[in-house]
N, C-alpha and C. Protein backbone atom coordinates (compact mmCIF):
# COMPACT_ATOMS: atom_id res chain seq x y z
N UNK A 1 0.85 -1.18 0.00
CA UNK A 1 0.00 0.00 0.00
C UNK A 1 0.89 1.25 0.00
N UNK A 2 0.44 1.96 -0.85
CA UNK A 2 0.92 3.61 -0.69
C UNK A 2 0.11 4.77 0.17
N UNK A 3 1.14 5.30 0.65
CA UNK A 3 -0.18 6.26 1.35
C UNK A 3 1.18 7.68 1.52
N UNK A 4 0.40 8.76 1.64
CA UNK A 4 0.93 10.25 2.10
C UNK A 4 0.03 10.61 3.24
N UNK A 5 0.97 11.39 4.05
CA UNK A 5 0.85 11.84 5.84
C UNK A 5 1.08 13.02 5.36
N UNK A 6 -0.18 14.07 5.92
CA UNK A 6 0.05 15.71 6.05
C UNK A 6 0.20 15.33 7.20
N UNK A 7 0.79 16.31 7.99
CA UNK A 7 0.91 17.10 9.54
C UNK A 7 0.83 18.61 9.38
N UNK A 8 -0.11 19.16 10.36
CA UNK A 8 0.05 20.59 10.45
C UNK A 8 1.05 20.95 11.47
N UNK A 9 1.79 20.13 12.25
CA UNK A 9 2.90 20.60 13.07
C UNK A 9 3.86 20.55 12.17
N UNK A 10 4.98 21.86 12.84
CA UNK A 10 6.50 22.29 12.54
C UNK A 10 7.11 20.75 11.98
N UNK A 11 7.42 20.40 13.70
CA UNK A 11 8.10 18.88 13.55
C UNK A 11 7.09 17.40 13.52
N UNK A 12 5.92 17.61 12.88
CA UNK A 12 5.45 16.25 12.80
C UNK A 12 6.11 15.24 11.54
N UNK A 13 6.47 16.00 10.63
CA UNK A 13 7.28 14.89 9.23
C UNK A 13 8.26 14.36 9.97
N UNK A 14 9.10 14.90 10.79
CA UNK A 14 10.31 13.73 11.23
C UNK A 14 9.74 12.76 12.41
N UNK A 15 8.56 13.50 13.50
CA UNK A 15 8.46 12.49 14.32
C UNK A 15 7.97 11.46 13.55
N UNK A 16 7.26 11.42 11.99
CA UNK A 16 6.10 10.30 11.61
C UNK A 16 6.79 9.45 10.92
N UNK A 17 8.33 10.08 10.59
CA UNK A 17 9.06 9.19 9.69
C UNK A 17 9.84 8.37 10.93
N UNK A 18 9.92 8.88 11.94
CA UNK A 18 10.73 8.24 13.19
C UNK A 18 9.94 7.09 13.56
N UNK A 19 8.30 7.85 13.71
CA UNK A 19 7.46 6.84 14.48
C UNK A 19 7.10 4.78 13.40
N UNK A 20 7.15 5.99 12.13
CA UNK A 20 6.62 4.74 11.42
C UNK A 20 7.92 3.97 11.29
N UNK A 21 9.34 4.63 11.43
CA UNK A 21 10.67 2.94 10.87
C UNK A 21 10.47 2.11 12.52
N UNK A 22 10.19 2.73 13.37
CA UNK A 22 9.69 2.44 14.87
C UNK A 22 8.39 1.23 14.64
N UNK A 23 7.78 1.59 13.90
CA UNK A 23 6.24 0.71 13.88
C UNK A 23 6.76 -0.48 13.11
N UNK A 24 7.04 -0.19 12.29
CA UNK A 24 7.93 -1.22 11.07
C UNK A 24 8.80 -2.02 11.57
N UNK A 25 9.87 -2.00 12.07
CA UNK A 25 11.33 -2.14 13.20
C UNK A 25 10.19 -3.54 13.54
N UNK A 26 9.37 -3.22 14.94
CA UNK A 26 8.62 -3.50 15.67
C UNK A 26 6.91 -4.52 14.91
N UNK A 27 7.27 -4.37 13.96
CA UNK A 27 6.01 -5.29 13.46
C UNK A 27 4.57 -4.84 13.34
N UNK A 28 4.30 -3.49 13.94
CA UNK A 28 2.83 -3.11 14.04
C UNK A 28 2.17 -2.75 12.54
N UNK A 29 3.05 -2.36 11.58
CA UNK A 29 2.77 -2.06 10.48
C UNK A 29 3.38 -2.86 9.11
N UNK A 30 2.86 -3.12 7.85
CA UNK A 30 3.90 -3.67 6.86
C UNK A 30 5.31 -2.79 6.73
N UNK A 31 6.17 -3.66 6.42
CA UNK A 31 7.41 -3.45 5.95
C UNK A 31 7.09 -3.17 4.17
N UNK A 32 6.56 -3.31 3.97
CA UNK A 32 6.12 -3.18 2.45
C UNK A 32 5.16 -1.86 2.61
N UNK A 33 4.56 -0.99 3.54
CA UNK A 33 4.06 -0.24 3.00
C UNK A 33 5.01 1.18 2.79
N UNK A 34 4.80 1.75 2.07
CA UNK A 34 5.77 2.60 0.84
C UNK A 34 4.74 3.88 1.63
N UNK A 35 5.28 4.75 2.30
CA UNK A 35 5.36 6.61 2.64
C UNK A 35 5.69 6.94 1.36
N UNK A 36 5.01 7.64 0.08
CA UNK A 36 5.59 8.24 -0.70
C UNK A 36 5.68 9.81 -0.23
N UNK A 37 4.81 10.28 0.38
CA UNK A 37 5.30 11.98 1.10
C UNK A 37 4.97 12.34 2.53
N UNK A 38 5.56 12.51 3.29
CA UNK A 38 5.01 12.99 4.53
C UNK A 38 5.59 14.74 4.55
N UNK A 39 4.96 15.18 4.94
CA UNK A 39 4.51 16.63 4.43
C UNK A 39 3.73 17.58 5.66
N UNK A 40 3.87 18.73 5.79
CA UNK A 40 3.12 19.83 6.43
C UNK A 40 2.14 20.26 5.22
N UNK A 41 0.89 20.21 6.22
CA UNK A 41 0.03 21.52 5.65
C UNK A 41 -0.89 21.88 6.35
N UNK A 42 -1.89 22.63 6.15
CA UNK A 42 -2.90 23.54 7.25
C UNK A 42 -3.95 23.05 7.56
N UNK A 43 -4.70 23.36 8.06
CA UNK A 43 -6.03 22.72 8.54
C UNK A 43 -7.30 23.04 7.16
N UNK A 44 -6.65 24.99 6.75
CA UNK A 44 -7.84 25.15 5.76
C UNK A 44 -7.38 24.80 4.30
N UNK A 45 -5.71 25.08 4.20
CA UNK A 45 -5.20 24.91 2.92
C UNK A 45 -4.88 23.72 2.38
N UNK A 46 -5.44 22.70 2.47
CA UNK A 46 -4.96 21.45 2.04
C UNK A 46 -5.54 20.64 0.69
N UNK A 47 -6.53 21.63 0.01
CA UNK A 47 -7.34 20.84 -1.32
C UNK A 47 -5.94 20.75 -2.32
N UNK A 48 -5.36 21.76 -2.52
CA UNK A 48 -4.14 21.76 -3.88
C UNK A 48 -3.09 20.14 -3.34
N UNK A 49 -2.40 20.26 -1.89
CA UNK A 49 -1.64 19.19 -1.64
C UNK A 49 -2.39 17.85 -1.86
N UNK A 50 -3.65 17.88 -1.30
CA UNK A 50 -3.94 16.54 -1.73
C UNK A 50 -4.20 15.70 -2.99
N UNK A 51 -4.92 16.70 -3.85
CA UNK A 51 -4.90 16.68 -5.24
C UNK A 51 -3.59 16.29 -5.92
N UNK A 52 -2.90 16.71 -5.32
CA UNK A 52 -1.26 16.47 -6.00
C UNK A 52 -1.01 15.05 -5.54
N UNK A 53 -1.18 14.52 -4.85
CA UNK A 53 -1.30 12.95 -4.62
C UNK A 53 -1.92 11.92 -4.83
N UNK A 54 -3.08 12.44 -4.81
CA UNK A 54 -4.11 11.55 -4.33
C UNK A 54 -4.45 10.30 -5.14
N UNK A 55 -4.19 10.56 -6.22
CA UNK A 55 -3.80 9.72 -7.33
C UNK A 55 -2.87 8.46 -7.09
N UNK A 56 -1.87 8.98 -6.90
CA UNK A 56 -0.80 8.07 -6.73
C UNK A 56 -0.79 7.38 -5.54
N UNK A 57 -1.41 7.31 -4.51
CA UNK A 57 -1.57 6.41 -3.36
C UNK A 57 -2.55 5.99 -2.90
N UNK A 58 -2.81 5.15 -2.59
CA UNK A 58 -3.83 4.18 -2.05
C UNK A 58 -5.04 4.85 -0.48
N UNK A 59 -4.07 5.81 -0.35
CA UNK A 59 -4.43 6.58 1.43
C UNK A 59 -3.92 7.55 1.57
N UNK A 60 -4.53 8.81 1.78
CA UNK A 60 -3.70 10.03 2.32
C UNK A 60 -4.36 10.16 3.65
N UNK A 61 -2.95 10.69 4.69
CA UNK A 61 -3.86 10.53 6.32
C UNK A 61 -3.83 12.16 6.27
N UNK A 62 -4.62 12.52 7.27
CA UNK A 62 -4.42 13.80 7.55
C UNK A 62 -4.32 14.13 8.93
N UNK A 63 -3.01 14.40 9.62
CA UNK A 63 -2.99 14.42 11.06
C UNK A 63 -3.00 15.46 11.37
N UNK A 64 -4.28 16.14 12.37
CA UNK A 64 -4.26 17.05 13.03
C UNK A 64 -4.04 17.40 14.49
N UNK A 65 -4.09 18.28 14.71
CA UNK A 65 -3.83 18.59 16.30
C UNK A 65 -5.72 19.19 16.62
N UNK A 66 -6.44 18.57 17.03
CA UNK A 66 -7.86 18.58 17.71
C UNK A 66 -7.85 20.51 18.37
N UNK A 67 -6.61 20.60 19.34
CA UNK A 67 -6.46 22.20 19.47
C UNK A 67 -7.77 22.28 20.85
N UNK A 68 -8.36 21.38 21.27
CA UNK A 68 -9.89 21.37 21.71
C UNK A 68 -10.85 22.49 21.23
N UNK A 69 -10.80 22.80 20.42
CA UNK A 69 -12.00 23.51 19.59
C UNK A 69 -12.86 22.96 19.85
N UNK A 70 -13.56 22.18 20.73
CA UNK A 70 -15.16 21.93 20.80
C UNK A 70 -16.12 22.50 20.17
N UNK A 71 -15.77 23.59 19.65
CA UNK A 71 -17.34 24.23 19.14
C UNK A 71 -17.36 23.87 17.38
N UNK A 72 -16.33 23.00 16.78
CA UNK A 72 -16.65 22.13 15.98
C UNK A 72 -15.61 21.14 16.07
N UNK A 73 -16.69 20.36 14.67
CA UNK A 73 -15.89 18.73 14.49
C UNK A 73 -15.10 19.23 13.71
N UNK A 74 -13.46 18.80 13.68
CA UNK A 74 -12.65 19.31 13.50
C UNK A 74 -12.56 18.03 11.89
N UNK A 75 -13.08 17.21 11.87
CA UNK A 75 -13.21 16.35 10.53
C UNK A 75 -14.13 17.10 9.93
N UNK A 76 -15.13 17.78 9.88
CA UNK A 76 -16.26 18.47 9.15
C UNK A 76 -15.20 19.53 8.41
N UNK A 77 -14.53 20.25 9.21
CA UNK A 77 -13.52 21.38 9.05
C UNK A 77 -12.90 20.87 7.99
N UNK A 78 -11.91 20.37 8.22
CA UNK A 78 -10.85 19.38 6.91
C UNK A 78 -11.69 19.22 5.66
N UNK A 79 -13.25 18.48 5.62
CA UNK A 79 -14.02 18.06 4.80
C UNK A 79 -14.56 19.40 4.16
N UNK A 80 -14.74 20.54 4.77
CA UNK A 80 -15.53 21.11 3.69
C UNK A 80 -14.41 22.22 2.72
N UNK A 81 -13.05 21.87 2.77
CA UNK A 81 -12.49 22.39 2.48
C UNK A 81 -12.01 21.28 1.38
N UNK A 82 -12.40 20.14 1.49
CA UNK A 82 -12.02 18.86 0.95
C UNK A 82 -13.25 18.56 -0.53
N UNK A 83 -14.05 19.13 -0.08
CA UNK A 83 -15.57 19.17 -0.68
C UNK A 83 -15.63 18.61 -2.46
N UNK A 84 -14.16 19.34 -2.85
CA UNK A 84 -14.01 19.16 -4.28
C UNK A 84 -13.98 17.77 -4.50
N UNK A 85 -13.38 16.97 -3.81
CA UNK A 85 -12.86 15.49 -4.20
C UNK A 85 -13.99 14.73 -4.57
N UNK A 86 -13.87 13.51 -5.50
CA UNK A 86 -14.44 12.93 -6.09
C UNK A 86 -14.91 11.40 -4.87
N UNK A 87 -15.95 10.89 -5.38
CA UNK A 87 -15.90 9.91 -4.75
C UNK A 87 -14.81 8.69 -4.46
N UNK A 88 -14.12 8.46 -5.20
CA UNK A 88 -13.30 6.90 -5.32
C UNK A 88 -11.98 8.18 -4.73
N UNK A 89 -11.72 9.27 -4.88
CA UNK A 89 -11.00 10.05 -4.34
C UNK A 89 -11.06 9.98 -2.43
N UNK A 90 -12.26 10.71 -2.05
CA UNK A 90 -12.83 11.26 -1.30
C UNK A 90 -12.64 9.61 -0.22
N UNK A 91 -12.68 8.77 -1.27
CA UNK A 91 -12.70 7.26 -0.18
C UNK A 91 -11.41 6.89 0.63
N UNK A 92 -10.42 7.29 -0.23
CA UNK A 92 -9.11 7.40 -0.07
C UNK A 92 -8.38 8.53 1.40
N UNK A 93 -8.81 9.36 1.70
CA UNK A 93 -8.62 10.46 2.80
C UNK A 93 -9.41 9.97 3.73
N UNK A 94 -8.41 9.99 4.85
CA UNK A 94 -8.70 9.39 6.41
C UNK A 94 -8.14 10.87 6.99
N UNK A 95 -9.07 11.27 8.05
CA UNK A 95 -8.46 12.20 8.84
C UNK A 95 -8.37 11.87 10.20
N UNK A 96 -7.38 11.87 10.72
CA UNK A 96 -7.28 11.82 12.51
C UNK A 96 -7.01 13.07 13.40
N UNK A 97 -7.71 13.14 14.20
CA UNK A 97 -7.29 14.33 14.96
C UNK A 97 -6.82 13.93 16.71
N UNK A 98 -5.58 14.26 17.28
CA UNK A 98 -5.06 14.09 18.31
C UNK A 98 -5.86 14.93 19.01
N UNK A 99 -6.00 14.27 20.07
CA UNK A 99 -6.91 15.70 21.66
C UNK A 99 -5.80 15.80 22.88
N UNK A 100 -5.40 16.42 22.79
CA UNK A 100 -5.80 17.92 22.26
C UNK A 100 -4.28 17.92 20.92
N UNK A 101 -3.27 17.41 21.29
CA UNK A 101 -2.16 17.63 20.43
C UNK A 101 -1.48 16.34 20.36
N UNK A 102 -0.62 16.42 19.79
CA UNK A 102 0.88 14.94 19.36
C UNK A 102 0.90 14.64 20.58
N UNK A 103 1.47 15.43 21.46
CA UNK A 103 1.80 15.47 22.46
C UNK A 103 1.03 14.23 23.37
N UNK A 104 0.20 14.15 23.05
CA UNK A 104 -1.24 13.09 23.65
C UNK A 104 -0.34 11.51 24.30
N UNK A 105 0.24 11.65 22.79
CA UNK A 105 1.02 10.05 22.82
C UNK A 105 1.93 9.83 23.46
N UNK A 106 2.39 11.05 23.77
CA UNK A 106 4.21 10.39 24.67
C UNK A 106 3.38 10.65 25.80
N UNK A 107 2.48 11.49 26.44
CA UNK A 107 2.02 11.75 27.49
C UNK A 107 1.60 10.48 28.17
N UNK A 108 0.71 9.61 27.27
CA UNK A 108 -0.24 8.64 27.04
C UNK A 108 1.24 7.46 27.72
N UNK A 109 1.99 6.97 26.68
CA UNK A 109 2.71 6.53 26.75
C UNK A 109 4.09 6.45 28.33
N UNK A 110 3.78 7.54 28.33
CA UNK A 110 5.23 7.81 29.76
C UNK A 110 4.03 8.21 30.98
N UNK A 111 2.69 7.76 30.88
CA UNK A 111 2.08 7.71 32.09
C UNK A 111 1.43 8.97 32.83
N UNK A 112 1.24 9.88 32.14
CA UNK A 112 1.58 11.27 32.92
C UNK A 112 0.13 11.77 32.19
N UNK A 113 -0.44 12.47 33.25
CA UNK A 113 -1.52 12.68 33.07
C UNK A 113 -1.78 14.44 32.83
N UNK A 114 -3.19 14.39 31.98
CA UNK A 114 -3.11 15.80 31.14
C UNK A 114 -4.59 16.01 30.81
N UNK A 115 -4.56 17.38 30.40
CA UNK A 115 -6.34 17.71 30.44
C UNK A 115 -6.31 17.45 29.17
N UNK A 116 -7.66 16.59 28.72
CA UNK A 116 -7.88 16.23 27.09
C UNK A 116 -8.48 17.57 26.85
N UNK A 117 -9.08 17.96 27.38
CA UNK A 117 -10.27 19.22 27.07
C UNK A 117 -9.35 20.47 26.73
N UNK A 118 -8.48 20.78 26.96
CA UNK A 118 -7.68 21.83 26.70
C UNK A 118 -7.88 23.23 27.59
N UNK A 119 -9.26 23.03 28.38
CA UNK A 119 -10.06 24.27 29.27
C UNK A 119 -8.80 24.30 30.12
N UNK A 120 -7.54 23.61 30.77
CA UNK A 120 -6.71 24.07 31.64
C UNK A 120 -5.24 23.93 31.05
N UNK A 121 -4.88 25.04 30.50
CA UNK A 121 -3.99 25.33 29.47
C UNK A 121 -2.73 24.73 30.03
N UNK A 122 -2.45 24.68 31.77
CA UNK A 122 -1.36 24.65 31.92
C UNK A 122 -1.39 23.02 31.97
N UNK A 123 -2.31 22.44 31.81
CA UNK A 123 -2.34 20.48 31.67
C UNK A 123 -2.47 19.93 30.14
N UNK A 124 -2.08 21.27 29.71
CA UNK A 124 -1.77 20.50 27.90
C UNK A 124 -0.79 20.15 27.45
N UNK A 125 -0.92 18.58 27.37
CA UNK A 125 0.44 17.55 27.20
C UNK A 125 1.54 18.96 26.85
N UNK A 126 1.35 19.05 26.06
CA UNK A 126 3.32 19.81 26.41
C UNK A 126 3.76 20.82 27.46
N UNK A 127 2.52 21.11 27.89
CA UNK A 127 2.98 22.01 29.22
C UNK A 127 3.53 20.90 30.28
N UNK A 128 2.54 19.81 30.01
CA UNK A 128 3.27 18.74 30.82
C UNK A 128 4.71 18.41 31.24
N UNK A 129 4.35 17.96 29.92
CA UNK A 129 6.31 17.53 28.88
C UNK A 129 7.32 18.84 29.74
N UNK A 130 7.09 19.77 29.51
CA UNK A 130 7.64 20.91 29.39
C UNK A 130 8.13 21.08 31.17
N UNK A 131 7.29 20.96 31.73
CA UNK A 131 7.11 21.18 33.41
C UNK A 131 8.44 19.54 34.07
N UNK A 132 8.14 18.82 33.39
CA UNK A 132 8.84 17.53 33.72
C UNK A 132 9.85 17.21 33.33
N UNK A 133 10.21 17.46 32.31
CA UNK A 133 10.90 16.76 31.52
C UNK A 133 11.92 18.46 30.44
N UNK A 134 11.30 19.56 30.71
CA UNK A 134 11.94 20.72 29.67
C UNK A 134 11.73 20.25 28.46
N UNK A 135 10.68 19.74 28.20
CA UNK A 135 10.25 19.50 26.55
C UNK A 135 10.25 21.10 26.01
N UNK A 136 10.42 21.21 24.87
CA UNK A 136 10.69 21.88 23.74
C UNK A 136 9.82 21.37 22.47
N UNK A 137 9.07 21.64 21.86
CA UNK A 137 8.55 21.25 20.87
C UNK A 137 9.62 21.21 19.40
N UNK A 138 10.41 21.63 19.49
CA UNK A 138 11.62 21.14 18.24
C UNK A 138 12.57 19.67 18.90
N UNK A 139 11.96 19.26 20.33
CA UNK A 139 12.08 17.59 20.47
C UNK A 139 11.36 17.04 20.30
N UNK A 140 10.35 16.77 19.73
CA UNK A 140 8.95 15.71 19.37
C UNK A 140 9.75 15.10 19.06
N UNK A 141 10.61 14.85 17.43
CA UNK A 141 10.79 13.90 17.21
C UNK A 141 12.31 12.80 17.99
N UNK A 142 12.49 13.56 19.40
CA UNK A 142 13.39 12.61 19.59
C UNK A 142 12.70 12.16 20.43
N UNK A 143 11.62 12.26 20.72
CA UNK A 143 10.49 11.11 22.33
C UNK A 143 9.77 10.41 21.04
N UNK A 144 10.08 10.15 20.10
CA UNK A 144 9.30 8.39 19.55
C UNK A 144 9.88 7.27 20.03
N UNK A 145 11.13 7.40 20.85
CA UNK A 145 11.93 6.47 21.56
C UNK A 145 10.95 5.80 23.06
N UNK A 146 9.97 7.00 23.10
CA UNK A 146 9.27 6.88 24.57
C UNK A 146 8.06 6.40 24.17
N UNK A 147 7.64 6.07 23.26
CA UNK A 147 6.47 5.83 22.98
C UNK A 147 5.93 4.08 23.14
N UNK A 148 5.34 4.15 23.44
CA UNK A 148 4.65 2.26 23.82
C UNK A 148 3.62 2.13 23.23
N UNK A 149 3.63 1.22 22.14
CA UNK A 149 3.14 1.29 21.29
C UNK A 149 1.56 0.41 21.20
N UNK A 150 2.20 -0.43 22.20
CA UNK A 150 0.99 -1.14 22.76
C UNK A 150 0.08 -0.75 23.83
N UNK A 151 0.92 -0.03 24.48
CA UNK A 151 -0.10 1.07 25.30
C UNK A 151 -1.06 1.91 24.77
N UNK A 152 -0.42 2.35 23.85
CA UNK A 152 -1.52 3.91 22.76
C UNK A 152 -2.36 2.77 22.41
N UNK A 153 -1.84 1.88 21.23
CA UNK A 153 -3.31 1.26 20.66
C UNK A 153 -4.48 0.40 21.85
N UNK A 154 -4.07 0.48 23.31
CA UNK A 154 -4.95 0.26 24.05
C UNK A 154 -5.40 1.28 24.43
N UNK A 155 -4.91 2.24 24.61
CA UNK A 155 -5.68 3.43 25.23
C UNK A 155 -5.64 5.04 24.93
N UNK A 156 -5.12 5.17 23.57
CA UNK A 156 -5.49 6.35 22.60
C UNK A 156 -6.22 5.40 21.63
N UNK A 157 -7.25 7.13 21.23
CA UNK A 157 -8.51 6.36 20.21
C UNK A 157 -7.51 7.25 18.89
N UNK A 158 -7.48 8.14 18.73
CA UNK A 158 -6.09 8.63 17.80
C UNK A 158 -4.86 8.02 17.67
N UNK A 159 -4.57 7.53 18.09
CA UNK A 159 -3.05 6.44 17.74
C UNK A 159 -3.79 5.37 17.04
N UNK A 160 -5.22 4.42 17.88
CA UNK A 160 -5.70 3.65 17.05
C UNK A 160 -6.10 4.20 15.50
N UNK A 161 -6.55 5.25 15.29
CA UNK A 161 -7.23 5.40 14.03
C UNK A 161 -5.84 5.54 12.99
N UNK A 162 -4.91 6.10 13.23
CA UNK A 162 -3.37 6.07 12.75
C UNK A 162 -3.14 5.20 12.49
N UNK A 163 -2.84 3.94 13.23
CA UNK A 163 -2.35 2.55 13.31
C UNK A 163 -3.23 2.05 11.77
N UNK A 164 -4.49 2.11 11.93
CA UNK A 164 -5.77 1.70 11.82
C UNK A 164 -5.47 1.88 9.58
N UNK A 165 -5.14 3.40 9.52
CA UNK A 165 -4.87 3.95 8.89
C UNK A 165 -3.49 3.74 7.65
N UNK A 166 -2.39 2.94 8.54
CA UNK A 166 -1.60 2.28 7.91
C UNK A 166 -2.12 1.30 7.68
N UNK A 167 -2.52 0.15 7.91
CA UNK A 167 -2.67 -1.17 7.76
C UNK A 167 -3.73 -1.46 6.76
């Protein structure tokens, strides 16, 4: 299978290329499935990038950061900006959204607890990270080392739909 990964984070292309030789390494995913782009783009600007792919791969994911915006579905968002795509297109785009951020997973993973809701700014996984540990968000991609992989797919519903998403 082919597939392309947007991220709207800075450093999500290296953590996803870290996370997935990690998934691979480890067996959770094929060794045969082929990343042809992992890539940044925006939440509203993304009809031109996907179009430019979409063709050529079997799956484009779209990983977002959730942000806790409650006052919408943050897949409706992606979609009506997506609106152009064709059906046998349109079948192809999976979107996942982390709650509140990336951050979810190492949090998830190294045990440490955090507001999903985002209403208490200073319990958002990287304030976490940050308070414990001096996380920096230009280290995401060196905590895929911390990640348990069997932990998330038991108990993130976003890591599952990812996982879910390769396979």
């Amino acid at each position: 299978m082919k597939v392309a990964i947007y991220t709207e984070d800075t450093y999500g292309p290296d953590f996803l290329r870290r996370l997935i030789n990690k998934m691979r390494k480890e067996r959770y995913i094929s060794k045969d499935l082929k990343v042809v782009k992992i890539a940044l783009i925006k939440k509203c600007h993304n009809v031109r990038k996907v179009l430019a792919v979409i063709r050529e791969v079997d799956r484009v994911l779209i990983l977002i950061d959730k942000e806790n915006e409650y006052e919408y579905d943050e897949r409706e968002h992606i979609w009506r900006h997506l609106k152009g795509l064709k059906g046998r297109d349109r079948s192809k785009v999976v979107v996942v959204a982390t709650e509140p951020c990336i951050e979810e997973w190492i949090c998830k993973s190294l045990g440490l607890n955090f507001d999903r809701t985002g209403l208490n700014v200073s319990q958002k996984p990287d304030r976490v990270l940050r308070r414990r540990f001096g996380y920096e968000k230009c280290e995401l991609p060196d905590y895929v080392d911390k990640l348990d992989i069997d932990g998330l797919l038991r108990n993130s519903k976003s890591f599952k739909e990812f996982c879910a998403a390769l396979r």
